[in-house]
Each structure stands twice: as C-alpha cells, then as structure tokens.
PDB file of N, CA and C in Angstrom:
ATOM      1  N   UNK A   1      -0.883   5.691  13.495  1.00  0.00           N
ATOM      2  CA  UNK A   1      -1.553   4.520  14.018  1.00  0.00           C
ATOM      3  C   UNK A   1      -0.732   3.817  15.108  1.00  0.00           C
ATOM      4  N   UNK A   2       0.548   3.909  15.131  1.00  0.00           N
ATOM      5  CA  UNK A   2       1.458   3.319  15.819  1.00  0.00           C
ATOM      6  C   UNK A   2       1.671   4.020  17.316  1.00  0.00           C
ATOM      7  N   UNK A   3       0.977   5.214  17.403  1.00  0.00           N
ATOM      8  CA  UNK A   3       1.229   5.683  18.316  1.00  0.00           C
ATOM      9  C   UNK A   3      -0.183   5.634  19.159  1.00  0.00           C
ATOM     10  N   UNK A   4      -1.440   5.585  18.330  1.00  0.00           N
ATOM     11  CA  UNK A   4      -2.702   5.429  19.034  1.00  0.00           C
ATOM     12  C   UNK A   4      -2.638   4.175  19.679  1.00  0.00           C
ATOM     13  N   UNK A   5      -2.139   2.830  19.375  1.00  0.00           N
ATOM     14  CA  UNK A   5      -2.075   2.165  19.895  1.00  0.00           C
ATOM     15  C   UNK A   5      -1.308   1.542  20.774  1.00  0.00           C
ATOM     16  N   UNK A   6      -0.277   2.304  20.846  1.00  0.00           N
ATOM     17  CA  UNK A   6       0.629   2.116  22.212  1.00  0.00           C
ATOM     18  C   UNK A   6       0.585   2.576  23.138  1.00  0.00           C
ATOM     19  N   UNK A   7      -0.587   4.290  23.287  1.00  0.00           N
ATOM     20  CA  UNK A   7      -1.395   4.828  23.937  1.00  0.00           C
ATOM     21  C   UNK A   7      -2.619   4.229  24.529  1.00  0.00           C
ATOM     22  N   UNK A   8      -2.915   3.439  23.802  1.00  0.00           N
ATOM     23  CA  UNK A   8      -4.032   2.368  24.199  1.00  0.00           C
ATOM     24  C   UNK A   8      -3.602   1.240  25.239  1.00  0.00           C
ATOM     25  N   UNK A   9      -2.146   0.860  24.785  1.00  0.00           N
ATOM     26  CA  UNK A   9      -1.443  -0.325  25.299  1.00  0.00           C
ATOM     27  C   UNK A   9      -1.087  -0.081  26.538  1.00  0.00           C
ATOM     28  N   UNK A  10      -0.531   1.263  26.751  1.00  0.00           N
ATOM     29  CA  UNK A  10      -0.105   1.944  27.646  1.00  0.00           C
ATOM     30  C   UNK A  10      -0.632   2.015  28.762  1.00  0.00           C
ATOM     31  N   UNK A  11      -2.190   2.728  28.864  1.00  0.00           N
ATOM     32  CA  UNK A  11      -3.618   2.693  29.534  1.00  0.00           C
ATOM     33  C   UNK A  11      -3.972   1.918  29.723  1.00  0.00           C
ATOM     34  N   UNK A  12      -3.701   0.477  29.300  1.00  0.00           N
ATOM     35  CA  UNK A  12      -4.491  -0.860  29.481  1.00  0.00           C
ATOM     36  C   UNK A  12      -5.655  -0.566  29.311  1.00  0.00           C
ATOM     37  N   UNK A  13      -5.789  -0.244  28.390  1.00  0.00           N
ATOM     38  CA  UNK A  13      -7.587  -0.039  27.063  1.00  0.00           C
ATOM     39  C   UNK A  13      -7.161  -1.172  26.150  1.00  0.00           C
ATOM     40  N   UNK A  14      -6.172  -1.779  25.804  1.00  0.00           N
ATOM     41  CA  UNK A  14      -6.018  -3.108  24.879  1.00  0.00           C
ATOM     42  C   UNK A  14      -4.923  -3.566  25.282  1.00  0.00           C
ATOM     43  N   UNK A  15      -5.147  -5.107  25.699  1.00  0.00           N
ATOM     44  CA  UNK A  15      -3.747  -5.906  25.698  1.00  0.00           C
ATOM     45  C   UNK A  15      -3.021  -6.179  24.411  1.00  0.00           C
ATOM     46  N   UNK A  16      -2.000  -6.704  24.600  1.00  0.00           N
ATOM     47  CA  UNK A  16      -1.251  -7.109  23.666  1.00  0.00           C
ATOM     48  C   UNK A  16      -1.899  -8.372  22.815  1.00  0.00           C
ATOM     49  N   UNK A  17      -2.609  -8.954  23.620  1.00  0.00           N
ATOM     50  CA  UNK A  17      -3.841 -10.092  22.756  1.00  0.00           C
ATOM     51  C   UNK A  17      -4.633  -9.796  21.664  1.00  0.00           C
ATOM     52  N   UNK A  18      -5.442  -8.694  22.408  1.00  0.00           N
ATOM     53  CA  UNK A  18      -6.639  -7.864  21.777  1.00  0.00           C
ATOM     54  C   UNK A  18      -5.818  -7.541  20.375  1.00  0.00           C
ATOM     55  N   UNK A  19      -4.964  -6.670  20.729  1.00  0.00           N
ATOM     56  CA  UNK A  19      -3.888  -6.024  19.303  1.00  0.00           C
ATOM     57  C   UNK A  19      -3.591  -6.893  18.401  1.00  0.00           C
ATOM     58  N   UNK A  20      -3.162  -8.179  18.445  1.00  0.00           N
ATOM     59  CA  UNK A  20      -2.023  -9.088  17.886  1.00  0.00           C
ATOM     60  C   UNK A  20      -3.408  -9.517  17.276  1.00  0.00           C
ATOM     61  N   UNK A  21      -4.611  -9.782  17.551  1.00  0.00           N
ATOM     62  CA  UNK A  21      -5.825 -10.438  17.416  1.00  0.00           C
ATOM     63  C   UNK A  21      -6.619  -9.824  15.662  1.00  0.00           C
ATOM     64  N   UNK A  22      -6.534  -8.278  16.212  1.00  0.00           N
ATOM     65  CA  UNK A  22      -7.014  -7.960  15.144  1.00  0.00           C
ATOM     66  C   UNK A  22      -6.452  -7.174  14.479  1.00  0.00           C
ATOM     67  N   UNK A  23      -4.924  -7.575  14.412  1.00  0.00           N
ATOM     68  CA  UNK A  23      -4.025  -7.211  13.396  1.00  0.00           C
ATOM     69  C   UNK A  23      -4.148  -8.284  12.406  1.00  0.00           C
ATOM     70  N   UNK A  24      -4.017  -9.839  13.090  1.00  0.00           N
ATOM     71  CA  UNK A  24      -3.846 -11.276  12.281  1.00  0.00           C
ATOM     72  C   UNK A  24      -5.650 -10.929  11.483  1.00  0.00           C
ATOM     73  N   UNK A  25      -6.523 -11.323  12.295  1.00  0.00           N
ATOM     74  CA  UNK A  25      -7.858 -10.985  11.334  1.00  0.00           C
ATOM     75  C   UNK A  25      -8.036 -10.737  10.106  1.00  0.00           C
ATOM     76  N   UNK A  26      -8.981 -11.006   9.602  1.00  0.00           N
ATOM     77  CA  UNK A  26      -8.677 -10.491   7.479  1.00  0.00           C
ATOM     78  C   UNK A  26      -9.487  -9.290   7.830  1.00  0.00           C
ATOM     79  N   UNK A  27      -8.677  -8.265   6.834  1.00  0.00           N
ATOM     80  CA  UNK A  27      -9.552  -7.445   6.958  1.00  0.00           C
ATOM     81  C   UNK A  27     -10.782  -7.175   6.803  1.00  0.00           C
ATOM     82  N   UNK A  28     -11.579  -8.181   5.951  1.00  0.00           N
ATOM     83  CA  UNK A  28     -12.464  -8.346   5.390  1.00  0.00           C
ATOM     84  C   UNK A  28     -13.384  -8.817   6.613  1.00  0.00           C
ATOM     85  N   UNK A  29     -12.815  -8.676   7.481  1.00  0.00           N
ATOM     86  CA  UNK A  29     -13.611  -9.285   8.776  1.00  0.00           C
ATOM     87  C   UNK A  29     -14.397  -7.839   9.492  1.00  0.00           C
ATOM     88  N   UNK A  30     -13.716  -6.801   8.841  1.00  0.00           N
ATOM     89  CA  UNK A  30     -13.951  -5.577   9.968  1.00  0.00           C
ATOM     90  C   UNK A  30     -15.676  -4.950   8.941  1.00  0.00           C
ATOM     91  N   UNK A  31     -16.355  -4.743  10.135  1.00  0.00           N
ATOM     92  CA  UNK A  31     -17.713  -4.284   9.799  1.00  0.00           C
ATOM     93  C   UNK A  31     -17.827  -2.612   9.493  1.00  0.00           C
ATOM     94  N   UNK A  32     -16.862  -2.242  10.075  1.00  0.00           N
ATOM     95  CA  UNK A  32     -17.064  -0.395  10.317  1.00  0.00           C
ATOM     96  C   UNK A  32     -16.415   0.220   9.247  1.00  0.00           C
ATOM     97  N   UNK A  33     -14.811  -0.744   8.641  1.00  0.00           N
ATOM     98  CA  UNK A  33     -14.552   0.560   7.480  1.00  0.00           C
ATOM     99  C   UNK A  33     -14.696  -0.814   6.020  1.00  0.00           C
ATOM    100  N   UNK A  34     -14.158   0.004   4.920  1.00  0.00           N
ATOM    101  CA  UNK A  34     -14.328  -1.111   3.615  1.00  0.00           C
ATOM    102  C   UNK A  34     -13.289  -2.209   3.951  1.00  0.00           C
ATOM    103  N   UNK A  35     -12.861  -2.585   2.903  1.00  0.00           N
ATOM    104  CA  UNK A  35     -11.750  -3.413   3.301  1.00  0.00           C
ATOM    105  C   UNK A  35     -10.060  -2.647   2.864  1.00  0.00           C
ATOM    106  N   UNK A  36     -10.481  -1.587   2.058  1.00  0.00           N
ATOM    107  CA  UNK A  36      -9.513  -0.654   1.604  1.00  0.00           C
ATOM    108  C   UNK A  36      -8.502  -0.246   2.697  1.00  0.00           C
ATOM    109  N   UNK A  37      -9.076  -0.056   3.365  1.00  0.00           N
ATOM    110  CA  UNK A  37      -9.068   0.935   4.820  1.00  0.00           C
ATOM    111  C   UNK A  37      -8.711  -0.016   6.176  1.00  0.00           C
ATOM    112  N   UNK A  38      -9.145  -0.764   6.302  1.00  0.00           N
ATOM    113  CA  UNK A  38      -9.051  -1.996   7.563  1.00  0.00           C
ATOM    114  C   UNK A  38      -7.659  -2.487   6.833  1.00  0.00           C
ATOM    115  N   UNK A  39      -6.939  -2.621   5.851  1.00  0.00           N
ATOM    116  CA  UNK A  39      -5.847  -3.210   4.898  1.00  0.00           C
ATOM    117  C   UNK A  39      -4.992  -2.141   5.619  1.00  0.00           C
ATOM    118  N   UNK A  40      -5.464  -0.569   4.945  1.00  0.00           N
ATOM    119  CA  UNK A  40      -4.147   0.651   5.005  1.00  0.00           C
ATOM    120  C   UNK A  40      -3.944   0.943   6.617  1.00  0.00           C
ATOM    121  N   UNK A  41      -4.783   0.547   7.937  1.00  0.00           N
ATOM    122  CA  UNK A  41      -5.072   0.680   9.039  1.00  0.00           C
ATOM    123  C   UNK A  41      -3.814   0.086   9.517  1.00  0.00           C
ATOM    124  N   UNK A  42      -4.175  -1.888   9.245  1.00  0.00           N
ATOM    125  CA  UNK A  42      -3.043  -2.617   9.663  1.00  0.00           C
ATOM    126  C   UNK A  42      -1.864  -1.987   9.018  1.00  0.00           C
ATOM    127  N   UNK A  43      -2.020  -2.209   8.012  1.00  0.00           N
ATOM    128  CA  UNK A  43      -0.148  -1.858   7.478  1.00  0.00           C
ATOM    129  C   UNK A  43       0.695  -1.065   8.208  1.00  0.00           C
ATOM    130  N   UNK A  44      -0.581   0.288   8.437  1.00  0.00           N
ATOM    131  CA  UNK A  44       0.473   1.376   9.598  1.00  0.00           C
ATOM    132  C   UNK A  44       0.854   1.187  10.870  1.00  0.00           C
ATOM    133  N   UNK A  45       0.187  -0.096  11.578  1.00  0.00           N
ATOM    134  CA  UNK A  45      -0.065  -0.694  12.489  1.00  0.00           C
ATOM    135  C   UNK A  45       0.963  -1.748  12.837  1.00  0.00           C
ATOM    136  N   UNK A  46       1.698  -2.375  11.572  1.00  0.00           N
ATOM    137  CA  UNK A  46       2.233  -3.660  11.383  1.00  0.00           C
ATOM    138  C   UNK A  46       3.878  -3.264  12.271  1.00  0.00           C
ATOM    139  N   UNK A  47       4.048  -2.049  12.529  1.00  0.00           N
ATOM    140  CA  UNK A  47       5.430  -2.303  13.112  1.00  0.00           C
ATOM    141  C   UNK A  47       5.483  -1.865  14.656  1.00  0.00           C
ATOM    142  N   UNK A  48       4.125  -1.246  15.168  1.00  0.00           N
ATOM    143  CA  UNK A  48       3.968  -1.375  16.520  1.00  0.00           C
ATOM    144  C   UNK A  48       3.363  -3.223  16.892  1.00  0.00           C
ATOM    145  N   UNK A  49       2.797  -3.538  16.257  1.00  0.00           N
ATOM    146  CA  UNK A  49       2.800  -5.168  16.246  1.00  0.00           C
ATOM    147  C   UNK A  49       3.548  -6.016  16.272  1.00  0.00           C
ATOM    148  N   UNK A  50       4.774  -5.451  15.405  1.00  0.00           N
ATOM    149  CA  UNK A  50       5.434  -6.321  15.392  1.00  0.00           C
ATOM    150  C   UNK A  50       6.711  -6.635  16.676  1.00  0.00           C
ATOM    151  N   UNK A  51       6.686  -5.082  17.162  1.00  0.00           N
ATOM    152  CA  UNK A  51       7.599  -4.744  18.352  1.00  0.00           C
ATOM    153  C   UNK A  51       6.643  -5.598  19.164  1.00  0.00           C
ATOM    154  N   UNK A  52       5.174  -5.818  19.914  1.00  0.00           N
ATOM    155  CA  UNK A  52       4.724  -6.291  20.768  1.00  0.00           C
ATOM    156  C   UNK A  52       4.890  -8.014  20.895  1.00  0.00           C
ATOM    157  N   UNK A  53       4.589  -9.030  19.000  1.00  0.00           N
ATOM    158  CA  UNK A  53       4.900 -10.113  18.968  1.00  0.00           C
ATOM    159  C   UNK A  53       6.653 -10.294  19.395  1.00  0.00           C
ATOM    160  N   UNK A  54       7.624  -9.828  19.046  1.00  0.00           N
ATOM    161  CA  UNK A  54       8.593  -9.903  19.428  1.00  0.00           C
ATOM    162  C   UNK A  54       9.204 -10.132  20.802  1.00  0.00           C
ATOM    163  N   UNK A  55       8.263  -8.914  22.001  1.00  0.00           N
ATOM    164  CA  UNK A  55       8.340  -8.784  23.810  1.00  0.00           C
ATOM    165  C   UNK A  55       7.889  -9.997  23.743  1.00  0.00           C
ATOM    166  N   UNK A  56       6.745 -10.230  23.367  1.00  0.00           N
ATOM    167  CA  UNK A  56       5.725 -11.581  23.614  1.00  0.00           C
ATOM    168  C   UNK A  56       7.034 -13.043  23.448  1.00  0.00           C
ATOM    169  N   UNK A  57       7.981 -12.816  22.770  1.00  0.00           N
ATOM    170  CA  UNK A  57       8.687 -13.973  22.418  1.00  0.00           C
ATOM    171  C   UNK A  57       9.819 -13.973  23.412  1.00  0.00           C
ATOM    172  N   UNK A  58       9.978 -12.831  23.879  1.00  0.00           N
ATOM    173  CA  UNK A  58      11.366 -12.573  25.133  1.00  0.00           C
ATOM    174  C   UNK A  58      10.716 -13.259  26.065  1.00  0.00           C
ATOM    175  N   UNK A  59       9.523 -12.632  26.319  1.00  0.00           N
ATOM    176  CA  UNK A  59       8.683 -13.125  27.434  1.00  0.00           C
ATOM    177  C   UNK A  59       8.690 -14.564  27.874  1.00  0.00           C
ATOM    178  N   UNK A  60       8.559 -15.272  26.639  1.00  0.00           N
ATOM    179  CA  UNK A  60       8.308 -16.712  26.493  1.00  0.00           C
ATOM    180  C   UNK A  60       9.616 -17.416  26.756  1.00  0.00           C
ATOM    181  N   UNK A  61      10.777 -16.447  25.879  1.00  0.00           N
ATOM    182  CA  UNK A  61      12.113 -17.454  26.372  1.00  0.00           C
ATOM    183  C   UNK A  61      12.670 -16.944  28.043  1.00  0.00           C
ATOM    184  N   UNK A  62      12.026 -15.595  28.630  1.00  0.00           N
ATOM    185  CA  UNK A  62      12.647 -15.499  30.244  1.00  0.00           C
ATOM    186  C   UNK A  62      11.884 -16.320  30.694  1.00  0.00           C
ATOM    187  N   UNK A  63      10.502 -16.842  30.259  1.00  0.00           N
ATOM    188  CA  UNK A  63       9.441 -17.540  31.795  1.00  0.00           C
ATOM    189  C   UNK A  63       9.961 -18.846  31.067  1.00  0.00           C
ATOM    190  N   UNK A  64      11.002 -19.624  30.705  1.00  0.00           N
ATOM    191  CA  UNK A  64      11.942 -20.710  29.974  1.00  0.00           C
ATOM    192  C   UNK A  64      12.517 -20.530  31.090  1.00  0.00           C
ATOM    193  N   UNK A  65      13.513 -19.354  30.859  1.00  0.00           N
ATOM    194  CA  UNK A  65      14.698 -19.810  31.612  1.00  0.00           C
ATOM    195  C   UNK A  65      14.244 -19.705  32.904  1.00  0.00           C
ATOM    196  N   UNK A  66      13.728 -18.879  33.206  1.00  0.00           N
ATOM    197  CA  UNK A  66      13.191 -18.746  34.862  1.00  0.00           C
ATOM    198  C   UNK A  66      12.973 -20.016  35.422  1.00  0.00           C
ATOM    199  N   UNK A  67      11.782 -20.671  34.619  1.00  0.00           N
ATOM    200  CA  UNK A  67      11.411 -21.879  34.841  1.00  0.00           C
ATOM    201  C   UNK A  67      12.760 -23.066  35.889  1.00  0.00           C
ATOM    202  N   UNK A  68      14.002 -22.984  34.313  1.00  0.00           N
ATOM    203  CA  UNK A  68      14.935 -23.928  34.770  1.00  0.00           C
ATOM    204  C   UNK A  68      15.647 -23.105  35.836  1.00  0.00           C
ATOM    205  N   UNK A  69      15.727 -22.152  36.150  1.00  0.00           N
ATOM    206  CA  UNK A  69      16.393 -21.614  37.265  1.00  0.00           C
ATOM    207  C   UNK A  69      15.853 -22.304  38.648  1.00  0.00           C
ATOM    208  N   UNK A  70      14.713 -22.421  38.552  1.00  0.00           N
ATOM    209  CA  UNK A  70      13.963 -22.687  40.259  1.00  0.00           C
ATOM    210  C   UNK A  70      13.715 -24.126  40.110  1.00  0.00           C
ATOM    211  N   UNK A  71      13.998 -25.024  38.843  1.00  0.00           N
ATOM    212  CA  UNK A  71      14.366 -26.166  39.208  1.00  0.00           C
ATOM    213  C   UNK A  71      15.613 -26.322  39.686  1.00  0.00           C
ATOM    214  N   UNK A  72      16.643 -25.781  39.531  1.00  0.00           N
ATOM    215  CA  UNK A  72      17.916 -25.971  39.963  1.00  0.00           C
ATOM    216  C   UNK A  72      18.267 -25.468  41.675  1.00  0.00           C
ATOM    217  N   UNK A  73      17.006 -24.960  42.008  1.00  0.00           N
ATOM    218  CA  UNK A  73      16.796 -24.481  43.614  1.00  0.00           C
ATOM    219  C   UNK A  73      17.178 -25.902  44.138  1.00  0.00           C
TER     220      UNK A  73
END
C-alpha cells in the first residue's frame, strides 16, 4: 500500500492533502470496502503518511524561517 501511494504521489494523481485526508477519515466513512478492510488499508498506509505529515511539518518550519530571512533584507 505504501508504495501504490507514493506512485500516486509521485504522478501527481493525489496530493499530499487528498492522502492525509483520507487516511484521518473513519473508516466507516468509506462506501466501496467494509470497514474491516478500509481499517487494514490505512494501517498499511499509516507509515507512508506518516513520512508525508512529517515533510508537511519541515515545510512549515522552512516557509518560518524563510519568512524571517527576507524580513531581515
């Protein structure tokens, strides 16, 4: 699972939004499999997720520092 979706990520067929979106979701939300399955989906899922929330947090502290950099221009 971890690899279909970094293949996806890769291609820009799903952002990192889309992903993070319906990883958080209950599974009980998903229409296509039981909830058995939408549960065992994420789980395999949960550590390419978790690598993407993590970039998402670098991201947030470089466009920080960047920020104070070009005030100091």
């Amino acid at each position: 699972m971890p690899h279909v979706l970094k293949q996806l990520y890769d291609d820009d067929v799903l952002d990192e939004d889309s992903i993070i979106a319906w990883f958080d979701s209950p599974p009980e939300s998903s229409w296509l499999v039981k909830k058995d399955v939408a549960e065992l989906v994420r789980s395999k899922a949960k550590q390419f997720v978790d690598w993407l929330k993590e970039a998402e947090e670098e991201d947030d502290d470089d466009d920080e520092d960047g920020e104070d950099d070009e005030d100091d221009d």
